[in-house]
C-alpha atoms as a PDB file:
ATOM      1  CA  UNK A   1       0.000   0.000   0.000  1.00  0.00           C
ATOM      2  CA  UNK A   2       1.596   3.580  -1.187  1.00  0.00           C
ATOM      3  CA  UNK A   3       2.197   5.603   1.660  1.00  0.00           C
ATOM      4  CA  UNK A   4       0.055   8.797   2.208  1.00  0.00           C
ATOM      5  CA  UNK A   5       0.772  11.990   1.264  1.00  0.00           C
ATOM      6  CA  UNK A   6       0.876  14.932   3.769  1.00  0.00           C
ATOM      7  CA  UNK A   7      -0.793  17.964   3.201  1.00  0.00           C
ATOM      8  CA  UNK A   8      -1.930  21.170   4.137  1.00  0.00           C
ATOM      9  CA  UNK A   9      -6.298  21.601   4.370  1.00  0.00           C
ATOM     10  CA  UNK A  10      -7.290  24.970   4.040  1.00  0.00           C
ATOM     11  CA  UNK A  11     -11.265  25.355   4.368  1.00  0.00           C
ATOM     12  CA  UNK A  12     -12.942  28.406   2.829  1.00  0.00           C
ATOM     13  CA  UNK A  13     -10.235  28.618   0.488  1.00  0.00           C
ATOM     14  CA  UNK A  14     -12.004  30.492  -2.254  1.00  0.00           C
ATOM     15  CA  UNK A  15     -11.559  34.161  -1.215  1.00  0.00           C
ATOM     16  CA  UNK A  16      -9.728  36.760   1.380  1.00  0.00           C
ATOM     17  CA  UNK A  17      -7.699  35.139   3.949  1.00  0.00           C
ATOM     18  CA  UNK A  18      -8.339  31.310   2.563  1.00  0.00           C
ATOM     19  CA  UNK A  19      -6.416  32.657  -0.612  1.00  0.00           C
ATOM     20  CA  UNK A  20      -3.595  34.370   1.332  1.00  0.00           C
ATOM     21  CA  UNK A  21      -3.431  31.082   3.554  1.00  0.00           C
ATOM     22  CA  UNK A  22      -3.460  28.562   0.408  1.00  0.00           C
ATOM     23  CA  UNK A  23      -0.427  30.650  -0.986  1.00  0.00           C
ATOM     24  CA  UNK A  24       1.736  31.132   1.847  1.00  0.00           C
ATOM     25  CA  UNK A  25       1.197  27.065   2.937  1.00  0.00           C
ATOM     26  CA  UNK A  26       2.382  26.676  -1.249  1.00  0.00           C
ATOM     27  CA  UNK A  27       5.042  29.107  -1.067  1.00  0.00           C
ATOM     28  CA  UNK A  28       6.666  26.721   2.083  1.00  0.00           C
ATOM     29  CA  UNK A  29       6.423  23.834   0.090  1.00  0.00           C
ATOM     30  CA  UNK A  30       3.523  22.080   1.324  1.00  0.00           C
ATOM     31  CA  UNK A  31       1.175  20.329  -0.697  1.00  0.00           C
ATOM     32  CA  UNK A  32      -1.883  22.131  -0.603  1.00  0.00           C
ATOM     33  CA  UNK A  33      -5.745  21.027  -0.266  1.00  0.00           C
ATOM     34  CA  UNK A  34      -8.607  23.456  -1.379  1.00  0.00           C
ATOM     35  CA  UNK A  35     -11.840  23.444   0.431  1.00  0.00           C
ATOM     36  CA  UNK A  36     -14.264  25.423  -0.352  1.00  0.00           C
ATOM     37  CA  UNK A  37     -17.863  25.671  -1.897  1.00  0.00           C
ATOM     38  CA  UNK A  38     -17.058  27.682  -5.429  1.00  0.00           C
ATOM     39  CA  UNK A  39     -15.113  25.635  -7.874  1.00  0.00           C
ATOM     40  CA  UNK A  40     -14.225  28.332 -10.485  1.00  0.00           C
ATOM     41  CA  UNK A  41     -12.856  30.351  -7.433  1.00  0.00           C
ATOM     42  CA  UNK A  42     -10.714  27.220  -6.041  1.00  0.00           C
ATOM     43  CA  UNK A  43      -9.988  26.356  -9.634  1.00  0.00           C
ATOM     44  CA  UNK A  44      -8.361  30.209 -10.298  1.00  0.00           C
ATOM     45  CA  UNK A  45      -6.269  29.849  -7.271  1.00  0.00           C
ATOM     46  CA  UNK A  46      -5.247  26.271  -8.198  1.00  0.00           C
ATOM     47  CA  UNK A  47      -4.266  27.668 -11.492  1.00  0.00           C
ATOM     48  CA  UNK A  48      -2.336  30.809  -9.903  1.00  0.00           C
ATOM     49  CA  UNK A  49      -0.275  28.972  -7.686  1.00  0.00           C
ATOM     50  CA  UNK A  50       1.143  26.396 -10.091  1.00  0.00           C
ATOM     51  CA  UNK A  51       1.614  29.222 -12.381  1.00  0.00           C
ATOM     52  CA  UNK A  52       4.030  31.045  -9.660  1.00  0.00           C
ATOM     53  CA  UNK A  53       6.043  27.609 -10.044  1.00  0.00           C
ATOM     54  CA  UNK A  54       4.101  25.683  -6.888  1.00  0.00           C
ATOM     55  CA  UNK A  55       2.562  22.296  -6.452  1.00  0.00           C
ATOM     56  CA  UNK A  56      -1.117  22.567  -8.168  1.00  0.00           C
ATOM     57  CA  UNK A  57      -3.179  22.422  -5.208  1.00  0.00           C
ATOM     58  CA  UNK A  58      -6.048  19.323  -4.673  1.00  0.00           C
ATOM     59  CA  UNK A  59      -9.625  21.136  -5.265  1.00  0.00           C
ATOM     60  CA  UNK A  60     -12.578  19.458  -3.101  1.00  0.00           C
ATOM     61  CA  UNK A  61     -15.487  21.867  -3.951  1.00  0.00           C
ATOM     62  CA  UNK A  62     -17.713  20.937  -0.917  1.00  0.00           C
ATOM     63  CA  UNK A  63     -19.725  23.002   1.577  1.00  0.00           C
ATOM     64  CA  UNK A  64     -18.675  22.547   4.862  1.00  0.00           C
ATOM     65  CA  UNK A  65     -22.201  23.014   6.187  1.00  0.00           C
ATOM     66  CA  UNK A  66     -23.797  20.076   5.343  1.00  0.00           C
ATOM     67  CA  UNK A  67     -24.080  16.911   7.690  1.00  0.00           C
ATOM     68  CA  UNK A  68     -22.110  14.588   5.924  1.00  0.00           C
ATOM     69  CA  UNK A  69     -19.399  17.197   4.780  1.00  0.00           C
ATOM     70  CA  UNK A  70     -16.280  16.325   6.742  1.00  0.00           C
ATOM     71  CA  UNK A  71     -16.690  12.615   5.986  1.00  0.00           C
ATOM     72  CA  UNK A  72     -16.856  13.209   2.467  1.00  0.00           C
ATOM     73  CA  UNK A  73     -13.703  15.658   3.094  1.00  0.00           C
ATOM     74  CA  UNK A  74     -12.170  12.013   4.436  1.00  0.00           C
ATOM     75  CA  UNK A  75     -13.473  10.224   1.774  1.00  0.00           C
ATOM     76  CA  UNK A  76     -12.246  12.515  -0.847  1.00  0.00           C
ATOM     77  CA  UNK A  77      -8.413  12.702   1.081  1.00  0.00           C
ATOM     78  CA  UNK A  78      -8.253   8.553   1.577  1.00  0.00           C
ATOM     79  CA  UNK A  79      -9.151   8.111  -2.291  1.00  0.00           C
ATOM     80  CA  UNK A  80      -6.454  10.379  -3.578  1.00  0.00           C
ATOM     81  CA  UNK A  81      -3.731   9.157  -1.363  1.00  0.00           C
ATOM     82  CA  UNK A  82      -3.771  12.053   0.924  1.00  0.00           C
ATOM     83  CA  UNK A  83      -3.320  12.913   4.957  1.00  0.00           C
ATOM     84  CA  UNK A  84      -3.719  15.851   6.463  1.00  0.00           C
ATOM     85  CA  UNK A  85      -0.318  17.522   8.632  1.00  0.00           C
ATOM     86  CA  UNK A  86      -1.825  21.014   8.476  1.00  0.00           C
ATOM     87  CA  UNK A  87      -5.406  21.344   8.973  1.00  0.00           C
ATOM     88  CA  UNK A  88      -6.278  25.444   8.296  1.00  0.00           C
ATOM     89  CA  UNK A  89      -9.653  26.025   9.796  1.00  0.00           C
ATOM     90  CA  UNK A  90     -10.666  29.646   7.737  1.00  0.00           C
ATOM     91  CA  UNK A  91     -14.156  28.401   6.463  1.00  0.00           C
ATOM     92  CA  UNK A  92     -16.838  31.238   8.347  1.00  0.00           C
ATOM     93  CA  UNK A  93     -18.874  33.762   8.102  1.00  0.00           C
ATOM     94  CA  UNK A  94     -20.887  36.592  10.089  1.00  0.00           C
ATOM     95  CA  UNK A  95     -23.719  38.826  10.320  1.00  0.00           C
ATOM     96  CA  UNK A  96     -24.351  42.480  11.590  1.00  0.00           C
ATOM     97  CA  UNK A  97     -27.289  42.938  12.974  1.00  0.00           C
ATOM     98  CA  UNK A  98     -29.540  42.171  16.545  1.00  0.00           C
ATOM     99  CA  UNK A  99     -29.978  38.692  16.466  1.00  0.00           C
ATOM    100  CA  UNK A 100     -33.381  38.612  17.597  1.00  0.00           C
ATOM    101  CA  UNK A 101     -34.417  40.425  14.062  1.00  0.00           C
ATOM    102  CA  UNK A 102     -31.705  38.243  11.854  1.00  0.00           C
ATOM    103  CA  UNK A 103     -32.577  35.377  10.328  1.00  0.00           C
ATOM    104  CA  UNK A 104     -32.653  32.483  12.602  1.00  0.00           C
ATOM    105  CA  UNK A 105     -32.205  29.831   9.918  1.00  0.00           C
ATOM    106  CA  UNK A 106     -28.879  31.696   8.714  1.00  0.00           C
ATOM    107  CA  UNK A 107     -27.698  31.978  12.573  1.00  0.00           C
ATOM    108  CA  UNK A 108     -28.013  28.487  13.082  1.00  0.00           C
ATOM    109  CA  UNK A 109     -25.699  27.801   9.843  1.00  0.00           C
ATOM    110  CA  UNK A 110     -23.544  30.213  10.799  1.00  0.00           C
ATOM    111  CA  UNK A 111     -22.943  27.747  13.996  1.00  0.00           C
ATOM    112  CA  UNK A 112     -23.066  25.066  12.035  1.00  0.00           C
ATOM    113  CA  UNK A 113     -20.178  26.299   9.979  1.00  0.00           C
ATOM    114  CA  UNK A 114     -17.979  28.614  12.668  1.00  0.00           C
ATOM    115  CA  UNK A 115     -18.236  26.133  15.598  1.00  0.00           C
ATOM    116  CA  UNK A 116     -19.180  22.710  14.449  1.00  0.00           C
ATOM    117  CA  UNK A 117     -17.344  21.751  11.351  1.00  0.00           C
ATOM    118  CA  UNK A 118     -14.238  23.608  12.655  1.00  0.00           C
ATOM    119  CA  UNK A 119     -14.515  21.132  15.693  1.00  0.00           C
ATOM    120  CA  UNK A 120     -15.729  18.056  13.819  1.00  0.00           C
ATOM    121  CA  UNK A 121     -12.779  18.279  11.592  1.00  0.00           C
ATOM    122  CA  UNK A 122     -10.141  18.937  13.760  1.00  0.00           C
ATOM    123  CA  UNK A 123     -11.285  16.552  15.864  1.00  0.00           C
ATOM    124  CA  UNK A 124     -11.797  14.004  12.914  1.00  0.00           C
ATOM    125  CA  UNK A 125      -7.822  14.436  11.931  1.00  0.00           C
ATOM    126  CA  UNK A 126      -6.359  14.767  15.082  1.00  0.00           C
ATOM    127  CA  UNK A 127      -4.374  10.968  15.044  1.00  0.00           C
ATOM    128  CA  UNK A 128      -3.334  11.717  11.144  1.00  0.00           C
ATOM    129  CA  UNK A 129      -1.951  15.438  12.990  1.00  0.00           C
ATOM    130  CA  UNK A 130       0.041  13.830  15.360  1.00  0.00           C
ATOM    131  CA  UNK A 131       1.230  11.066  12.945  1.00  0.00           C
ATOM    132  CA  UNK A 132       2.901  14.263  10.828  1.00  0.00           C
ATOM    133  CA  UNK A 133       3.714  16.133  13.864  1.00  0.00           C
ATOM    134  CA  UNK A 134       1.681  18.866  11.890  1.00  0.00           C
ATOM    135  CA  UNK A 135      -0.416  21.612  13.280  1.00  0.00           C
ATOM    136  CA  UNK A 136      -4.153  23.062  13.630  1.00  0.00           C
ATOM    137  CA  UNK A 137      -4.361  26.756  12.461  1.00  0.00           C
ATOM    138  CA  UNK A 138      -8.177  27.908  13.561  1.00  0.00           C
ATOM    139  CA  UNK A 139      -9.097  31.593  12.131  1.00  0.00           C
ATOM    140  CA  UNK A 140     -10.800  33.289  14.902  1.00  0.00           C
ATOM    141  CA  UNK A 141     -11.197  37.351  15.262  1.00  0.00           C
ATOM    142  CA  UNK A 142     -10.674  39.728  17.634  1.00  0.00           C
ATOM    143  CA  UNK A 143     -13.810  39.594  18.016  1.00  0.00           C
ATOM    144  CA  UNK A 144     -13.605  36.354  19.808  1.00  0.00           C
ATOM    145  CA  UNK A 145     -12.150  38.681  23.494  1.00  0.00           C
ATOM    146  CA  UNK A 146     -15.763  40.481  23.787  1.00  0.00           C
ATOM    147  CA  UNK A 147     -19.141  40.283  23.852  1.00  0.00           C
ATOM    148  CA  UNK A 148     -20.437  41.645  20.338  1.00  0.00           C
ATOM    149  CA  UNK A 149     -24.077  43.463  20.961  1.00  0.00           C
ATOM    150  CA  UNK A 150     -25.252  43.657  16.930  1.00  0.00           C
ATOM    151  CA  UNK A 151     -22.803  40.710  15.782  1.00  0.00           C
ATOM    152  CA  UNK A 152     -24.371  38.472  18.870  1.00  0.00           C
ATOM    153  CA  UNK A 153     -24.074  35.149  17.668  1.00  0.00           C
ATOM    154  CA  UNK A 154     -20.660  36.011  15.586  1.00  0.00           C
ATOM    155  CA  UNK A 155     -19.077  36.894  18.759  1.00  0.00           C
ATOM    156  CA  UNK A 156     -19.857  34.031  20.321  1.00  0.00           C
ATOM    157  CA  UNK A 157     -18.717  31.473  18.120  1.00  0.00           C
ATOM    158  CA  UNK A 158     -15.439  33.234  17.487  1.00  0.00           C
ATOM    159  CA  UNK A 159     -15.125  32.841  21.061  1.00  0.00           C
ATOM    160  CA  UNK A 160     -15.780  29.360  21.006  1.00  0.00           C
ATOM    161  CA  UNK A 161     -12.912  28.570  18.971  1.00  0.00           C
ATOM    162  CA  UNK A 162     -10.351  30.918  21.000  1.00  0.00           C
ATOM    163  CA  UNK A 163     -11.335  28.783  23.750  1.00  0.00           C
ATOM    164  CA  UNK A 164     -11.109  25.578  21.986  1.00  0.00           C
ATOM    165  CA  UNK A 165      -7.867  26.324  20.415  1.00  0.00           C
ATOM    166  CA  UNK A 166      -6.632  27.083  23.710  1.00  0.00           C
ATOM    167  CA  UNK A 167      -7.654  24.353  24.757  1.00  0.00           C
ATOM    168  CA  UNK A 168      -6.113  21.758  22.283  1.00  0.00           C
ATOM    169  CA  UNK A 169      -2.912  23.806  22.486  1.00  0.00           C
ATOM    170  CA  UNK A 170      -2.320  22.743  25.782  1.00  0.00           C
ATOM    171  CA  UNK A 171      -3.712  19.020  25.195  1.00  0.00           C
ATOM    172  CA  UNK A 172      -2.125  18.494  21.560  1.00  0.00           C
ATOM    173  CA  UNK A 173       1.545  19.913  22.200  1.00  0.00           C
ATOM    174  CA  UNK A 174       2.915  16.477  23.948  1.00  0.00           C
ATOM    175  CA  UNK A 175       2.422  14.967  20.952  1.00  0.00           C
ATOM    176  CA  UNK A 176       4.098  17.328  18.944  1.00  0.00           C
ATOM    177  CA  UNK A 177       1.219  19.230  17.143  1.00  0.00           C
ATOM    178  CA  UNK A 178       0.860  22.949  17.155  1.00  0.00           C
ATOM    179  CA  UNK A 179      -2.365  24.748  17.408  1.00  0.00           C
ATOM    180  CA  UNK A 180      -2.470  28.098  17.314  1.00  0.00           C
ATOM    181  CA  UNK A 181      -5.666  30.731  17.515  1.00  0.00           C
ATOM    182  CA  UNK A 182      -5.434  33.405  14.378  1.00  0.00           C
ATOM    183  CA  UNK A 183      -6.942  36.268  16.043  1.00  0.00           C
ATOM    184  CA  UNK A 184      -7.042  39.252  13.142  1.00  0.00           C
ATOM    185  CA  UNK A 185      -9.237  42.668  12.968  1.00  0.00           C
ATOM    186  CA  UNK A 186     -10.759  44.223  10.261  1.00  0.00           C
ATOM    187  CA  UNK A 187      -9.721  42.617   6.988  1.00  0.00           C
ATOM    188  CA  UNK A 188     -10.876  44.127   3.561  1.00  0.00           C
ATOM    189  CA  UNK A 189     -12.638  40.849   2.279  1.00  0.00           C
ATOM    190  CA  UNK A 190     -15.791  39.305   0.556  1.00  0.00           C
ATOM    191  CA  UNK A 191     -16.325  38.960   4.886  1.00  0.00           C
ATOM    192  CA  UNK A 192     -17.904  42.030   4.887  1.00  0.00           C
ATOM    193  CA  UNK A 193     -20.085  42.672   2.475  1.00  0.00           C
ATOM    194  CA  UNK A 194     -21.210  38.930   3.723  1.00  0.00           C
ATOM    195  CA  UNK A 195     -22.244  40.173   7.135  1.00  0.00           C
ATOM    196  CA  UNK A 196     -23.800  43.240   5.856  1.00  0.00           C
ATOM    197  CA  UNK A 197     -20.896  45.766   7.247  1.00  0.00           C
ATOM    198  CA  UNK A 198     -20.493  49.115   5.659  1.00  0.00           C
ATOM    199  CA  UNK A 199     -17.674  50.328   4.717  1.00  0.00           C
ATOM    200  CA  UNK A 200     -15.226  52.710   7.222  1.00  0.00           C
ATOM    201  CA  UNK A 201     -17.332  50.383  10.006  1.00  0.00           C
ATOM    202  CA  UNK A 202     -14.128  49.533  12.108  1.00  0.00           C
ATOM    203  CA  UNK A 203     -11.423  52.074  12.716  1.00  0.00           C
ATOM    204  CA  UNK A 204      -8.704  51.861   9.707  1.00  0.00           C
ATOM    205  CA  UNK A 205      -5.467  51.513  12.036  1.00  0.00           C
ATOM    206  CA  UNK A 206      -7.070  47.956  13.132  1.00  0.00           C
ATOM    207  CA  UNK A 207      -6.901  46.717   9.115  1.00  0.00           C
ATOM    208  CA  UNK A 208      -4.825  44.352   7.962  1.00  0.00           C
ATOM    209  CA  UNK A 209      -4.566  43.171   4.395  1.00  0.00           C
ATOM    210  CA  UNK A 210      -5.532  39.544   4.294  1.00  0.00           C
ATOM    211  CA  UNK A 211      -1.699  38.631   3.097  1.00  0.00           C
ATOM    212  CA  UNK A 212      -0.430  39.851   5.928  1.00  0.00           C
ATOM    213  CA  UNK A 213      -2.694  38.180   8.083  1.00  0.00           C
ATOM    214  CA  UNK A 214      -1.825  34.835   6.296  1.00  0.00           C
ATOM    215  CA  UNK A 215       1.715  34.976   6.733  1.00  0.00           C
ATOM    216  CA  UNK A 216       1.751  36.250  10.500  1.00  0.00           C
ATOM    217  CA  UNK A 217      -0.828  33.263  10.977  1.00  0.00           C
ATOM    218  CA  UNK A 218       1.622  30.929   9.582  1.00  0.00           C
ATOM    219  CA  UNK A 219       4.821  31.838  11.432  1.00  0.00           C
ATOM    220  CA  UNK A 220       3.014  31.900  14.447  1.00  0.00           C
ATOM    221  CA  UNK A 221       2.030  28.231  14.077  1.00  0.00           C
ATOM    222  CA  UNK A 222       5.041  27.213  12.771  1.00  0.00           C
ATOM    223  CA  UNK A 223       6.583  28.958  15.815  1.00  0.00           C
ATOM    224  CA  UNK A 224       3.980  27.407  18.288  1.00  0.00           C
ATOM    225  CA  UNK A 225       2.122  29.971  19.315  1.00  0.00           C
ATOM    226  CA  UNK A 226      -0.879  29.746  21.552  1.00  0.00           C
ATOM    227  CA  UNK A 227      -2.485  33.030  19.695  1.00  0.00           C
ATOM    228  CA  UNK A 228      -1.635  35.258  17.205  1.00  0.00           C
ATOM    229  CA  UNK A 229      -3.354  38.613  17.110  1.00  0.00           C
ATOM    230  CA  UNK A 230      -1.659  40.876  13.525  1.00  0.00           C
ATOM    231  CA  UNK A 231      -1.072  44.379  14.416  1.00  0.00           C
ATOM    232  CA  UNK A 232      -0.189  46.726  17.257  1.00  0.00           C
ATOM    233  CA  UNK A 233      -3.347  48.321  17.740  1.00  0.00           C
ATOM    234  CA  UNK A 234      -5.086  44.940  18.173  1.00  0.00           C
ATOM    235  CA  UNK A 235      -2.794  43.521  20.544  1.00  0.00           C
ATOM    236  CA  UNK A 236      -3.373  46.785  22.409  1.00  0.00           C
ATOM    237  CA  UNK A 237      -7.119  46.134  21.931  1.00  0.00           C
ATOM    238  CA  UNK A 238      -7.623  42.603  22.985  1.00  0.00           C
ATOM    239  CA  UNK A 239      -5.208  43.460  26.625  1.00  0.00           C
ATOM    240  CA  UNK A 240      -7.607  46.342  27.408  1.00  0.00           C
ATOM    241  CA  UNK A 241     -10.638  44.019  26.403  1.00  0.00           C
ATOM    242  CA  UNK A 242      -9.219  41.803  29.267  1.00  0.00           C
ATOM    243  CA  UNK A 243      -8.412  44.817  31.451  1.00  0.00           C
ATOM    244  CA  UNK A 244     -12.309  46.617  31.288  1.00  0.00           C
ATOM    245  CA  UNK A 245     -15.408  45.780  33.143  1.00  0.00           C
ATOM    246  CA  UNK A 246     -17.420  43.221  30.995  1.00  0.00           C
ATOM    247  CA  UNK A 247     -20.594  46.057  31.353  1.00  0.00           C
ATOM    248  CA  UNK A 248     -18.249  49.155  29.082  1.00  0.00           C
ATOM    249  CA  UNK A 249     -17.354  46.688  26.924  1.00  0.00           C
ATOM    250  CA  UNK A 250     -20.955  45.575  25.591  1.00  0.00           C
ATOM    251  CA  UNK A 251     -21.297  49.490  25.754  1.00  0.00           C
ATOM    252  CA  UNK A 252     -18.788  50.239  23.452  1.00  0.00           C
ATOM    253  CA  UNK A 253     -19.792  47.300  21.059  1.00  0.00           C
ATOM    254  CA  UNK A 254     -23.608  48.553  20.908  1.00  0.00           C
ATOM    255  CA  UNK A 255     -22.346  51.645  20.794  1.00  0.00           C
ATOM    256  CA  UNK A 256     -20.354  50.378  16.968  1.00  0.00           C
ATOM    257  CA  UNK A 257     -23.629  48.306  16.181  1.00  0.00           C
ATOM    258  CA  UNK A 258     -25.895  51.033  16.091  1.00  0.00           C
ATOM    259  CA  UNK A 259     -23.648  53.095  13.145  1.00  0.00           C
ATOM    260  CA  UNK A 260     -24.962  50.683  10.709  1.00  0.00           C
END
């Protein structure tokens, strides 16, 4: 029986950060697996990358909402000889908004998507992880330090998966696998227009372009890194979210909700 090859899963692979991610894993000579629901998106980047002289990437056009999802992600990995070392957890989405006048439905994907699949499949891979001595990178937000008054449920599942990464970081190290909590502000993506934000919502010296994001995300796995939050001003801002009463901080994020 051939022996597996490792690779690199990045979910939600077909725009912003996903696209920084897939090229930076590429660029450091990993062989790269594209996961995402748009296959003339993942088939563009595919293209790109071996263009720039790079291992063509693996496209599995799948969305990571349904049910069955991450055992067809299996499925599709054991057929072609594949085994994940890097599993890049970017797949999400949000919405701005109250939640009580949101759509429910969409919430309740939005779970689905942020919280369970994220769990499910690093979960799933975890004994192929440790086989490679590999590493979980799981995209999570600033957003994930506070409570988020008109991004409720957003919030809430980005700060699910702080706290599980944390968690796993601490469990997963003796066994040689990193996992490390990408933590970014404001990045100019398809994200926003998504989750309904306007533009000049956040304060511009808390952007980052999604390539730099990527490649801070990286090192800081690579490195072993519990969290890594890009940029200054939002290292500054998650300490003083951990420094304020929990009350000024839902006042401050109402306060951001209601310029919509």
């Amino acid at each position: 029986m051939a022996k597996a090859t490792p690779v690199a899963i990045i979910t939600g692979a077909s725009a912003g950060i996903g696209v920084a991610l897939a090229h930076v894993f590429a660029d450091h000579g990993h062989a790269v697996v594209l996961v995402a629901r748009r296959a003339a998106q993942l088939k563009v980047l595919a293209d790109t990358i071996e263009e720039r002289g790079r291992a063509r990437p693996h496209v599995i056009v799948l969305d990571l909402g349904l049910p069955d999802a991450t055992t067809r992600l299996e499925d599709e990995l054991r057929d072609n000889g594949l085994e994940p070392q890097f599993l890049v957890n970017n797949a999400g989405f949000g919405l701005l908004g109250p939640a009580a006048n949101l759509d429910r439905a969409e919430q309740l994907a939005m779970i689905d998507l942020n919280v369970r699949a994220l769990t499910e499949l690093s979960l799933r891979f975890s004994d192929s992880l440790v086989r490679h001595r590999g590493g979980i990178l799981n995209v999570a937000s600033v957003a994930s330090f506070l409570p988020g008054p008109g991004m409720a449920v957003y919030h809430a599942t980005k700060a699910y998966v702080l706290s599980l990464s944390e968690a796993l970081h601490r469990e997963l190290a003796p066994q040689g696998v990193r996992v490390t909590a990408l933590c970014p502000g404001p990045v100019e993506t398809e994200f926003q227009a998504r989750a309904g934000i306007p533009q000049n919502y956040f304060p511009r010296l808390l952007a980052r372009t999604a390539e730099r994001v990527a490649r801070e995300g990286y090192e800081g796995m690579m490195r072993g890194q519990r969290i890594v939050i890009p940029g200054s001003a939002n290292k500054i801002a998650a300490l003083l979210v951990r420094l304020l009463p929990r009350q000024a901080l839902r006042a401050l994020r109402a306060a951001r909700s209601d310029r919509k």
